[in-house]
PDB file of N, CA and C in Angstrom:
ATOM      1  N   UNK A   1     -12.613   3.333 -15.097  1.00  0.00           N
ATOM      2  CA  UNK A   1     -13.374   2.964 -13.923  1.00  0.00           C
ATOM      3  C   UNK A   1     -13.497   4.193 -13.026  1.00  0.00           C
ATOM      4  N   UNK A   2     -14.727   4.368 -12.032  1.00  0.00           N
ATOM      5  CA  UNK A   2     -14.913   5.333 -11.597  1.00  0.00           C
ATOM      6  C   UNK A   2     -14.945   5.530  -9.951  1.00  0.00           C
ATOM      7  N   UNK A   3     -14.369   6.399  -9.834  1.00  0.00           N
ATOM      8  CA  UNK A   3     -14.126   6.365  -7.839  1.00  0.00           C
ATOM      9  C   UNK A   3     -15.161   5.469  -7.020  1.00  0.00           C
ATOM     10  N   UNK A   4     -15.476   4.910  -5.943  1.00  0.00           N
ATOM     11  CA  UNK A   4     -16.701   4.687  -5.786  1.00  0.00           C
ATOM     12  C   UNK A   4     -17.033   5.623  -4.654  1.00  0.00           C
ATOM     13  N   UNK A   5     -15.425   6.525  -4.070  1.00  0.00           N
ATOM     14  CA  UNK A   5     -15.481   7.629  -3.019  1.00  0.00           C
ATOM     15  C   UNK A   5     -16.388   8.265  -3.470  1.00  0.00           C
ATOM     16  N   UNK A   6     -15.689   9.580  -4.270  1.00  0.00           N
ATOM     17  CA  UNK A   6     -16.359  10.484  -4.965  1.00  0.00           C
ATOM     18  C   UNK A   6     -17.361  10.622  -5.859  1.00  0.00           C
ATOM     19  N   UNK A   7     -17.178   9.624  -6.488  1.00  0.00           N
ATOM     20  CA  UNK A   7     -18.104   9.406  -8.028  1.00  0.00           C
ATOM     21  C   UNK A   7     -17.523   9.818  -9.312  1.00  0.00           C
ATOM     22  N   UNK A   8     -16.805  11.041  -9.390  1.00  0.00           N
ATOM     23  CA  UNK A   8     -16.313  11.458 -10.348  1.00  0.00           C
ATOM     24  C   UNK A   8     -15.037  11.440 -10.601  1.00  0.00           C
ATOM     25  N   UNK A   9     -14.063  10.832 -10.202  1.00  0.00           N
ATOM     26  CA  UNK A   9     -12.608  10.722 -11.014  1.00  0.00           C
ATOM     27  C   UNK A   9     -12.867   9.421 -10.987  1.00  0.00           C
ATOM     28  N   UNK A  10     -11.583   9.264 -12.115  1.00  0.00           N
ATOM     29  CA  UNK A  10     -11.428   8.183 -13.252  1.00  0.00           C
ATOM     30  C   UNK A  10     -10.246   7.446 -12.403  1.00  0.00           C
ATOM     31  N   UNK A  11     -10.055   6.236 -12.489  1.00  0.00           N
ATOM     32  CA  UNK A  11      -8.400   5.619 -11.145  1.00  0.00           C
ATOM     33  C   UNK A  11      -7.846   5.315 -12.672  1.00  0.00           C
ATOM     34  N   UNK A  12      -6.323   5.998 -11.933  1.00  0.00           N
ATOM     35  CA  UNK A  12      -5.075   5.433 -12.973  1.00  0.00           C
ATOM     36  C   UNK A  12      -4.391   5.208 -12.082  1.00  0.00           C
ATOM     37  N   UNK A  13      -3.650   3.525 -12.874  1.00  0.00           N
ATOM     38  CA  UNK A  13      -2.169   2.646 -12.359  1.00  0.00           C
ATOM     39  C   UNK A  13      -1.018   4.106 -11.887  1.00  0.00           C
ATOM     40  N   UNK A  14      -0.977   3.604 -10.735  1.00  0.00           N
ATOM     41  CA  UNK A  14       0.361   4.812 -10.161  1.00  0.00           C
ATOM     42  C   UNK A  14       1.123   3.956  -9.210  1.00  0.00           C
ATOM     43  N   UNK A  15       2.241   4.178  -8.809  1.00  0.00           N
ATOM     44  CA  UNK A  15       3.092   3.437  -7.695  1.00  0.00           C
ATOM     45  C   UNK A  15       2.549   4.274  -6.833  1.00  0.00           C
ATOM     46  N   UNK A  16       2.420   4.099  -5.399  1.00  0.00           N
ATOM     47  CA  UNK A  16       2.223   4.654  -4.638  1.00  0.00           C
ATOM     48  C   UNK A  16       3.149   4.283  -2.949  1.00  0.00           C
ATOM     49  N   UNK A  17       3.581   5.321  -1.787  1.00  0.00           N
ATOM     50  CA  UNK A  17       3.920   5.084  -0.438  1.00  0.00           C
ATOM     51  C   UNK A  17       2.824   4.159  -0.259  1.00  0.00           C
ATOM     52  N   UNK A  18       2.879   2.953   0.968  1.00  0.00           N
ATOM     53  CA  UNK A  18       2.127   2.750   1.859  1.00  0.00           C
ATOM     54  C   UNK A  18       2.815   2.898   3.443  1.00  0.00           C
ATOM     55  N   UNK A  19       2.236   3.262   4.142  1.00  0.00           N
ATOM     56  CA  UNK A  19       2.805   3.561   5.539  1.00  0.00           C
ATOM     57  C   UNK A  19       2.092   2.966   6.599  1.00  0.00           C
ATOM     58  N   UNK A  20       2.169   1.738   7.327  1.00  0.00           N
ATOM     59  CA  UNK A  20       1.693   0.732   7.741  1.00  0.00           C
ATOM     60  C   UNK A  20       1.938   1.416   9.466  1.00  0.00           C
ATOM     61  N   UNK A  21       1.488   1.858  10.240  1.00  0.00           N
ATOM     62  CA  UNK A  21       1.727   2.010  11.957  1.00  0.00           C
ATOM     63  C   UNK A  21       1.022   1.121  12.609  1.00  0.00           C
ATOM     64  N   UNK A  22       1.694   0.142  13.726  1.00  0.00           N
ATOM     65  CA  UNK A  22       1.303  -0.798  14.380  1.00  0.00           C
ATOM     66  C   UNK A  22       1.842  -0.433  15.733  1.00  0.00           C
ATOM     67  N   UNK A  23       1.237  -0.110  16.665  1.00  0.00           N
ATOM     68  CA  UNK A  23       1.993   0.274  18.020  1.00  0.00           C
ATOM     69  C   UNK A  23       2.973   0.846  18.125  1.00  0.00           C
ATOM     70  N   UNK A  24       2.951   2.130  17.302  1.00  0.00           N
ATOM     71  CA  UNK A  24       4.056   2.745  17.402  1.00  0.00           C
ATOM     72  C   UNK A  24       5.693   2.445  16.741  1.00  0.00           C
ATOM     73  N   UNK A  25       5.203   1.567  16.151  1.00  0.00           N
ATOM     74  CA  UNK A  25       6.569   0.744  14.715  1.00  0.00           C
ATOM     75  C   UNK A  25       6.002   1.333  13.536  1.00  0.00           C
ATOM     76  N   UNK A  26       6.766   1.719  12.706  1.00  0.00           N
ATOM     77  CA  UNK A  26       6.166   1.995  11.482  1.00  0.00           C
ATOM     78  C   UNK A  26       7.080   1.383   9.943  1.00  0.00           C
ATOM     79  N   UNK A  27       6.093   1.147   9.362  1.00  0.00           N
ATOM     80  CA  UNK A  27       7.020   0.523   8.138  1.00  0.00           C
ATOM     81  C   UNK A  27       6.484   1.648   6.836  1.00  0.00           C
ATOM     82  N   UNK A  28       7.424   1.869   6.097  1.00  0.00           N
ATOM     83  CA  UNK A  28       7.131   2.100   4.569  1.00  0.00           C
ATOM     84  C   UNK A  28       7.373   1.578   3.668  1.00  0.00           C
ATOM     85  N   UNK A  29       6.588   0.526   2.864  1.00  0.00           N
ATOM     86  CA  UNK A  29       7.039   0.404   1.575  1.00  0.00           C
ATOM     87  C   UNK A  29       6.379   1.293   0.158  1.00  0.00           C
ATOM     88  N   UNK A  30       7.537   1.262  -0.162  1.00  0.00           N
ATOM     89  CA  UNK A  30       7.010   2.206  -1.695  1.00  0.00           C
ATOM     90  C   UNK A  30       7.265   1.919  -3.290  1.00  0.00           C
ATOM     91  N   UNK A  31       6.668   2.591  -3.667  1.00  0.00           N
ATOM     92  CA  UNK A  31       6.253   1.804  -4.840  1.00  0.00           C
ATOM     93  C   UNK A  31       5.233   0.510  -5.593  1.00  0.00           C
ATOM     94  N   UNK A  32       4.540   0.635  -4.345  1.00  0.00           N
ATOM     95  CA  UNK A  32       3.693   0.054  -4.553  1.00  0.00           C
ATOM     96  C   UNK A  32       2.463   0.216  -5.398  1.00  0.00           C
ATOM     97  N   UNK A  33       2.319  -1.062  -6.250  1.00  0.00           N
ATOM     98  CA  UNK A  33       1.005  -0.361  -7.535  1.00  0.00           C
ATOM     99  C   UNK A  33      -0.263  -0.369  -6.858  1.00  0.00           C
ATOM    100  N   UNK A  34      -0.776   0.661  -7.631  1.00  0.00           N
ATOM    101  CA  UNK A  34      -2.279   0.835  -7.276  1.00  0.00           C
ATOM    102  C   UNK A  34      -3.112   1.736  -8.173  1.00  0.00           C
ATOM    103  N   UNK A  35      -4.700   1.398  -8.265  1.00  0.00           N
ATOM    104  CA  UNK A  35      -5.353   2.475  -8.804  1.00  0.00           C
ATOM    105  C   UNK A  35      -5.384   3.805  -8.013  1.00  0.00           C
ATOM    106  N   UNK A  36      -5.873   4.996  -8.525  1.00  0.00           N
ATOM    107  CA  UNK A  36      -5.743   5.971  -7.755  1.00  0.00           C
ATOM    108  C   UNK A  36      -6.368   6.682  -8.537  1.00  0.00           C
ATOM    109  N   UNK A  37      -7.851   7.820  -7.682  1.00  0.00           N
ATOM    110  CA  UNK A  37      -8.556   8.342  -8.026  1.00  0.00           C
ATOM    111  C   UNK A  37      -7.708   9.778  -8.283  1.00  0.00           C
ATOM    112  N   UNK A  38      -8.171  10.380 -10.185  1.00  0.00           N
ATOM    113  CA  UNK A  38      -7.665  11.398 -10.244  1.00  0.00           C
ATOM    114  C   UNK A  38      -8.502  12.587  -9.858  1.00  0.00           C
ATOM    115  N   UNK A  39      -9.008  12.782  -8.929  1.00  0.00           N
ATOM    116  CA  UNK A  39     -10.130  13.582  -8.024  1.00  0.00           C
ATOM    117  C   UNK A  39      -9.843  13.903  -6.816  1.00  0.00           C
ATOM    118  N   UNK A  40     -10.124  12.707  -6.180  1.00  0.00           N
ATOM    119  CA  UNK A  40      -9.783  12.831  -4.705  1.00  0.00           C
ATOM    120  C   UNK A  40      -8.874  11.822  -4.169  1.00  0.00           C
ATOM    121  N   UNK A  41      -7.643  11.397  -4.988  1.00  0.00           N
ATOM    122  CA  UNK A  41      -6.656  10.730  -4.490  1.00  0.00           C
ATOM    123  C   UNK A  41      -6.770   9.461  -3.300  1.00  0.00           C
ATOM    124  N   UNK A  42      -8.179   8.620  -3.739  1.00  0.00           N
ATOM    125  CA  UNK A  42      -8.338   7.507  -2.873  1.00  0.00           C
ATOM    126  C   UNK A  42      -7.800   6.561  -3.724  1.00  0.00           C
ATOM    127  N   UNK A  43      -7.009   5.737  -2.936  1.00  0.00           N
ATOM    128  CA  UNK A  43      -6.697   4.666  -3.354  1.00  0.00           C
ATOM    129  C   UNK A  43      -7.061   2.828  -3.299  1.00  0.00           C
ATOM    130  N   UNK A  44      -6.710   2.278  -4.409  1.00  0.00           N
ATOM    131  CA  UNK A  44      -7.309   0.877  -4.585  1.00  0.00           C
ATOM    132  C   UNK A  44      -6.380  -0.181  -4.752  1.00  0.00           C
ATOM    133  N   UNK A  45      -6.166  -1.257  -4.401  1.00  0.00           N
ATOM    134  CA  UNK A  45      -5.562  -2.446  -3.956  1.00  0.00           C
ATOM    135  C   UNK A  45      -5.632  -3.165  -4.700  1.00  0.00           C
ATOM    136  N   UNK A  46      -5.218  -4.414  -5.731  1.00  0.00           N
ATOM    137  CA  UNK A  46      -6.125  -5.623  -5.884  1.00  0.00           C
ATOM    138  C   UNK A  46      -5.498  -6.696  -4.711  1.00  0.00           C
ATOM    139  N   UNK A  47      -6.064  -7.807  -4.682  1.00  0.00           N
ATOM    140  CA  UNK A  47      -6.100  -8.755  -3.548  1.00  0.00           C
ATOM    141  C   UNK A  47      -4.749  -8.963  -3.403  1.00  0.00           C
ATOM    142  N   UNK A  48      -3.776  -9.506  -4.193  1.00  0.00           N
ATOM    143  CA  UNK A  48      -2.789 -10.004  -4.625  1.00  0.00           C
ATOM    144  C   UNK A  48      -1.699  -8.917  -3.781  1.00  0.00           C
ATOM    145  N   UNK A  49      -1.917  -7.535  -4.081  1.00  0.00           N
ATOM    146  CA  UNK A  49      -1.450  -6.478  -3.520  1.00  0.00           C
ATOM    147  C   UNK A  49      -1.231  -5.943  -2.259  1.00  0.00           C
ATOM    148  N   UNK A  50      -2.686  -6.514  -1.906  1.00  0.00           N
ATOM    149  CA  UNK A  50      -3.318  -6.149   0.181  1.00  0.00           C
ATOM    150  C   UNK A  50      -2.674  -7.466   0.349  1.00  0.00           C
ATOM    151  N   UNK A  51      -3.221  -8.275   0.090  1.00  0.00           N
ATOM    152  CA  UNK A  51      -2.038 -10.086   0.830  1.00  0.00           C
ATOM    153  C   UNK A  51      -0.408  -9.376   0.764  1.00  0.00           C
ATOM    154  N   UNK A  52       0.425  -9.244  -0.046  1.00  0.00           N
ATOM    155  CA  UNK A  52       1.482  -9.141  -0.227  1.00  0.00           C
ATOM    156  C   UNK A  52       2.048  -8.050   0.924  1.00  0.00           C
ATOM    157  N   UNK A  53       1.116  -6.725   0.878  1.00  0.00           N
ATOM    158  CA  UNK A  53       1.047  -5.856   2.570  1.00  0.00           C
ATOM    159  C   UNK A  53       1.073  -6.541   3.650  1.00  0.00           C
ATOM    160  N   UNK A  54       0.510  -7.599   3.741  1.00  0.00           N
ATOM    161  CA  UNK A  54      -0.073  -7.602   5.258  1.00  0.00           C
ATOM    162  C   UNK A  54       1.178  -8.843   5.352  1.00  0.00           C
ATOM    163  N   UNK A  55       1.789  -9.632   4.720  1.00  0.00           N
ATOM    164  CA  UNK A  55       2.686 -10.206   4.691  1.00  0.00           C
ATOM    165  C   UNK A  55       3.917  -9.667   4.913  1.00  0.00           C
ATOM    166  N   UNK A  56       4.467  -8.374   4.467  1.00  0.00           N
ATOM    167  CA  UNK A  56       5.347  -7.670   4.465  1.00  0.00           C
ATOM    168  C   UNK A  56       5.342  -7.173   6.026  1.00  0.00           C
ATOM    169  N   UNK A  57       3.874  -6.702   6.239  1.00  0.00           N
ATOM    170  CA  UNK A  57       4.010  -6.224   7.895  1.00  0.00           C
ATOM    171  C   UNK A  57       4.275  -7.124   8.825  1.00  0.00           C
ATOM    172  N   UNK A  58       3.584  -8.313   8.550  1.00  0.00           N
ATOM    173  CA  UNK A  58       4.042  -9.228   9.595  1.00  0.00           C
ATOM    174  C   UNK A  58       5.333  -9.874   9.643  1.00  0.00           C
ATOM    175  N   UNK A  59       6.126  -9.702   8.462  1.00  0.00           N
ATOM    176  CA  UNK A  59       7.683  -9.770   8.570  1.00  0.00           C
ATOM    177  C   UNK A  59       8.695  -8.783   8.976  1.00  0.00           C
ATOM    178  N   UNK A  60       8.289  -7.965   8.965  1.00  0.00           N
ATOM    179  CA  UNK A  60       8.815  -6.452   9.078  1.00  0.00           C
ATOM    180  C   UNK A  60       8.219  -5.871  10.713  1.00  0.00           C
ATOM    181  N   UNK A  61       7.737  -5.975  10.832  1.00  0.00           N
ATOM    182  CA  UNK A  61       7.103  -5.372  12.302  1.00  0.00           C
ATOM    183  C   UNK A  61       7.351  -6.003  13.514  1.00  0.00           C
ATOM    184  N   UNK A  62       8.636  -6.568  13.937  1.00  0.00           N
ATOM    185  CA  UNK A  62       8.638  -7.897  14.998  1.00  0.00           C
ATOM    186  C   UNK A  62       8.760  -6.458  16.362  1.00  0.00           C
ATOM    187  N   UNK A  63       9.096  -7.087  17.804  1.00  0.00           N
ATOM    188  CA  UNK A  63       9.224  -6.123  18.553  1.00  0.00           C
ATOM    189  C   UNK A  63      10.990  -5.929  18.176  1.00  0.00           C
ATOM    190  N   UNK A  64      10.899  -4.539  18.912  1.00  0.00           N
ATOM    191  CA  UNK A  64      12.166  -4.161  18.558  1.00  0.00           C
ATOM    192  C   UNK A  64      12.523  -3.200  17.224  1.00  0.00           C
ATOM    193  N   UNK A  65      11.881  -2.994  16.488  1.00  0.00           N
ATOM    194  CA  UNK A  65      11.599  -2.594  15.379  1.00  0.00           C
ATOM    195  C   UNK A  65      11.142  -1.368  15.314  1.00  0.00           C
ATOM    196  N   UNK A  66      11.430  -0.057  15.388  1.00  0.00           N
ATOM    197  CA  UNK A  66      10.099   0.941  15.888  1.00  0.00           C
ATOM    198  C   UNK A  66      10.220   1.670  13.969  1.00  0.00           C
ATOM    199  N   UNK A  67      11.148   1.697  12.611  1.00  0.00           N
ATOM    200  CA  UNK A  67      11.067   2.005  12.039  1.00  0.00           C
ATOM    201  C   UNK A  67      11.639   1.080  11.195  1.00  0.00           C
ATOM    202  N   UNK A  68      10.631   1.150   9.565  1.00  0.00           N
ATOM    203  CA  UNK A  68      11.405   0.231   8.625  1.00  0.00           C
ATOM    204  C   UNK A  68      10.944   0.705   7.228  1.00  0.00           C
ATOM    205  N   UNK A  69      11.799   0.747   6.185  1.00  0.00           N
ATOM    206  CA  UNK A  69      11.388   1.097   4.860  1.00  0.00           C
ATOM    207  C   UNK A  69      11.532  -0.267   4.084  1.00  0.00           C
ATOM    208  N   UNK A  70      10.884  -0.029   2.727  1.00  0.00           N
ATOM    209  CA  UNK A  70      11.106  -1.329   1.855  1.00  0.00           C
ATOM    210  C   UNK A  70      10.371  -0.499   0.615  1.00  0.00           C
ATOM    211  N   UNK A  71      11.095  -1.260  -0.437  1.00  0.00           N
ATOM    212  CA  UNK A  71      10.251  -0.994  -1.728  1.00  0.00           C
ATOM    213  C   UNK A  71       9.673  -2.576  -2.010  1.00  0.00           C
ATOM    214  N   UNK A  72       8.894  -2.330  -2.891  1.00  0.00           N
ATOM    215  CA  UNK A  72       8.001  -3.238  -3.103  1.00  0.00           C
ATOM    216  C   UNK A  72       8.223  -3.818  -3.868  1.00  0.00           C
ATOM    217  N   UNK A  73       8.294  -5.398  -3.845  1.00  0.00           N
ATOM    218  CA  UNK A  73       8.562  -6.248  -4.646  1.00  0.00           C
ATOM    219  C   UNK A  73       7.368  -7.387  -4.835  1.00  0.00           C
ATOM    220  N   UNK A  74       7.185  -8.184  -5.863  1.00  0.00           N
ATOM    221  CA  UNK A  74       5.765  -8.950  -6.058  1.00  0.00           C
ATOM    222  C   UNK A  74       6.840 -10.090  -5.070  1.00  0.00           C
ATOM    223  N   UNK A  75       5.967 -10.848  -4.724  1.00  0.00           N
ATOM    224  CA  UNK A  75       7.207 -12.251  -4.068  1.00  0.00           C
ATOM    225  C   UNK A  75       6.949 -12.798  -5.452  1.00  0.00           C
ATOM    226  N   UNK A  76       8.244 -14.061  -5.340  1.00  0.00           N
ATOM    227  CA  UNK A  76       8.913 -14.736  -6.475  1.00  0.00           C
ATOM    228  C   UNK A  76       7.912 -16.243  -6.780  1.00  0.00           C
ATOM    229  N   UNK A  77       7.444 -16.308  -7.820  1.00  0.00           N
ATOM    230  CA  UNK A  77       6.221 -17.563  -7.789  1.00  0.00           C
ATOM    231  C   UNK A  77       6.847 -18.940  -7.447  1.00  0.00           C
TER     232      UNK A  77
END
């Protein structure tokens, strides 16, 4: 499959950082899968992946919180 950034690199499965900043809190989780353009290093999500982010931030980001790491786990079905 082909960037839709660039046009010309090919995306391969890689774990990748995500680094989430919300008012000055920041979370990292890593290891997170994703496609990833071998060109210009843009990266791609599937749905399942971005839900599971934005879930993680909103558990992870309460006040009080100004830094947090996590590796990435699928949640449990």
């Amino acid at each position: 499959m082909k960037c839709v950034i660039c046009k010309t690199g090919d995306l391969q499965p890689r774990p990748v950082s995500v680094t989430v900043d919300r008012q000055g809190a920041l979370l990292v989780v890593e290891g997170v899968p994703a496609l990833v353009c071998d060109n210009c290093g843009e990266r791609y999500f599937d749905d399942a992946v971005s839900a599971r982010l934005l879930e993680l931030t909103e558990q992870t980001l309460q006040p009080g919180v100004r830094l947090d790491v996590r590796q990435y786990r699928r949640q449990a079905a």
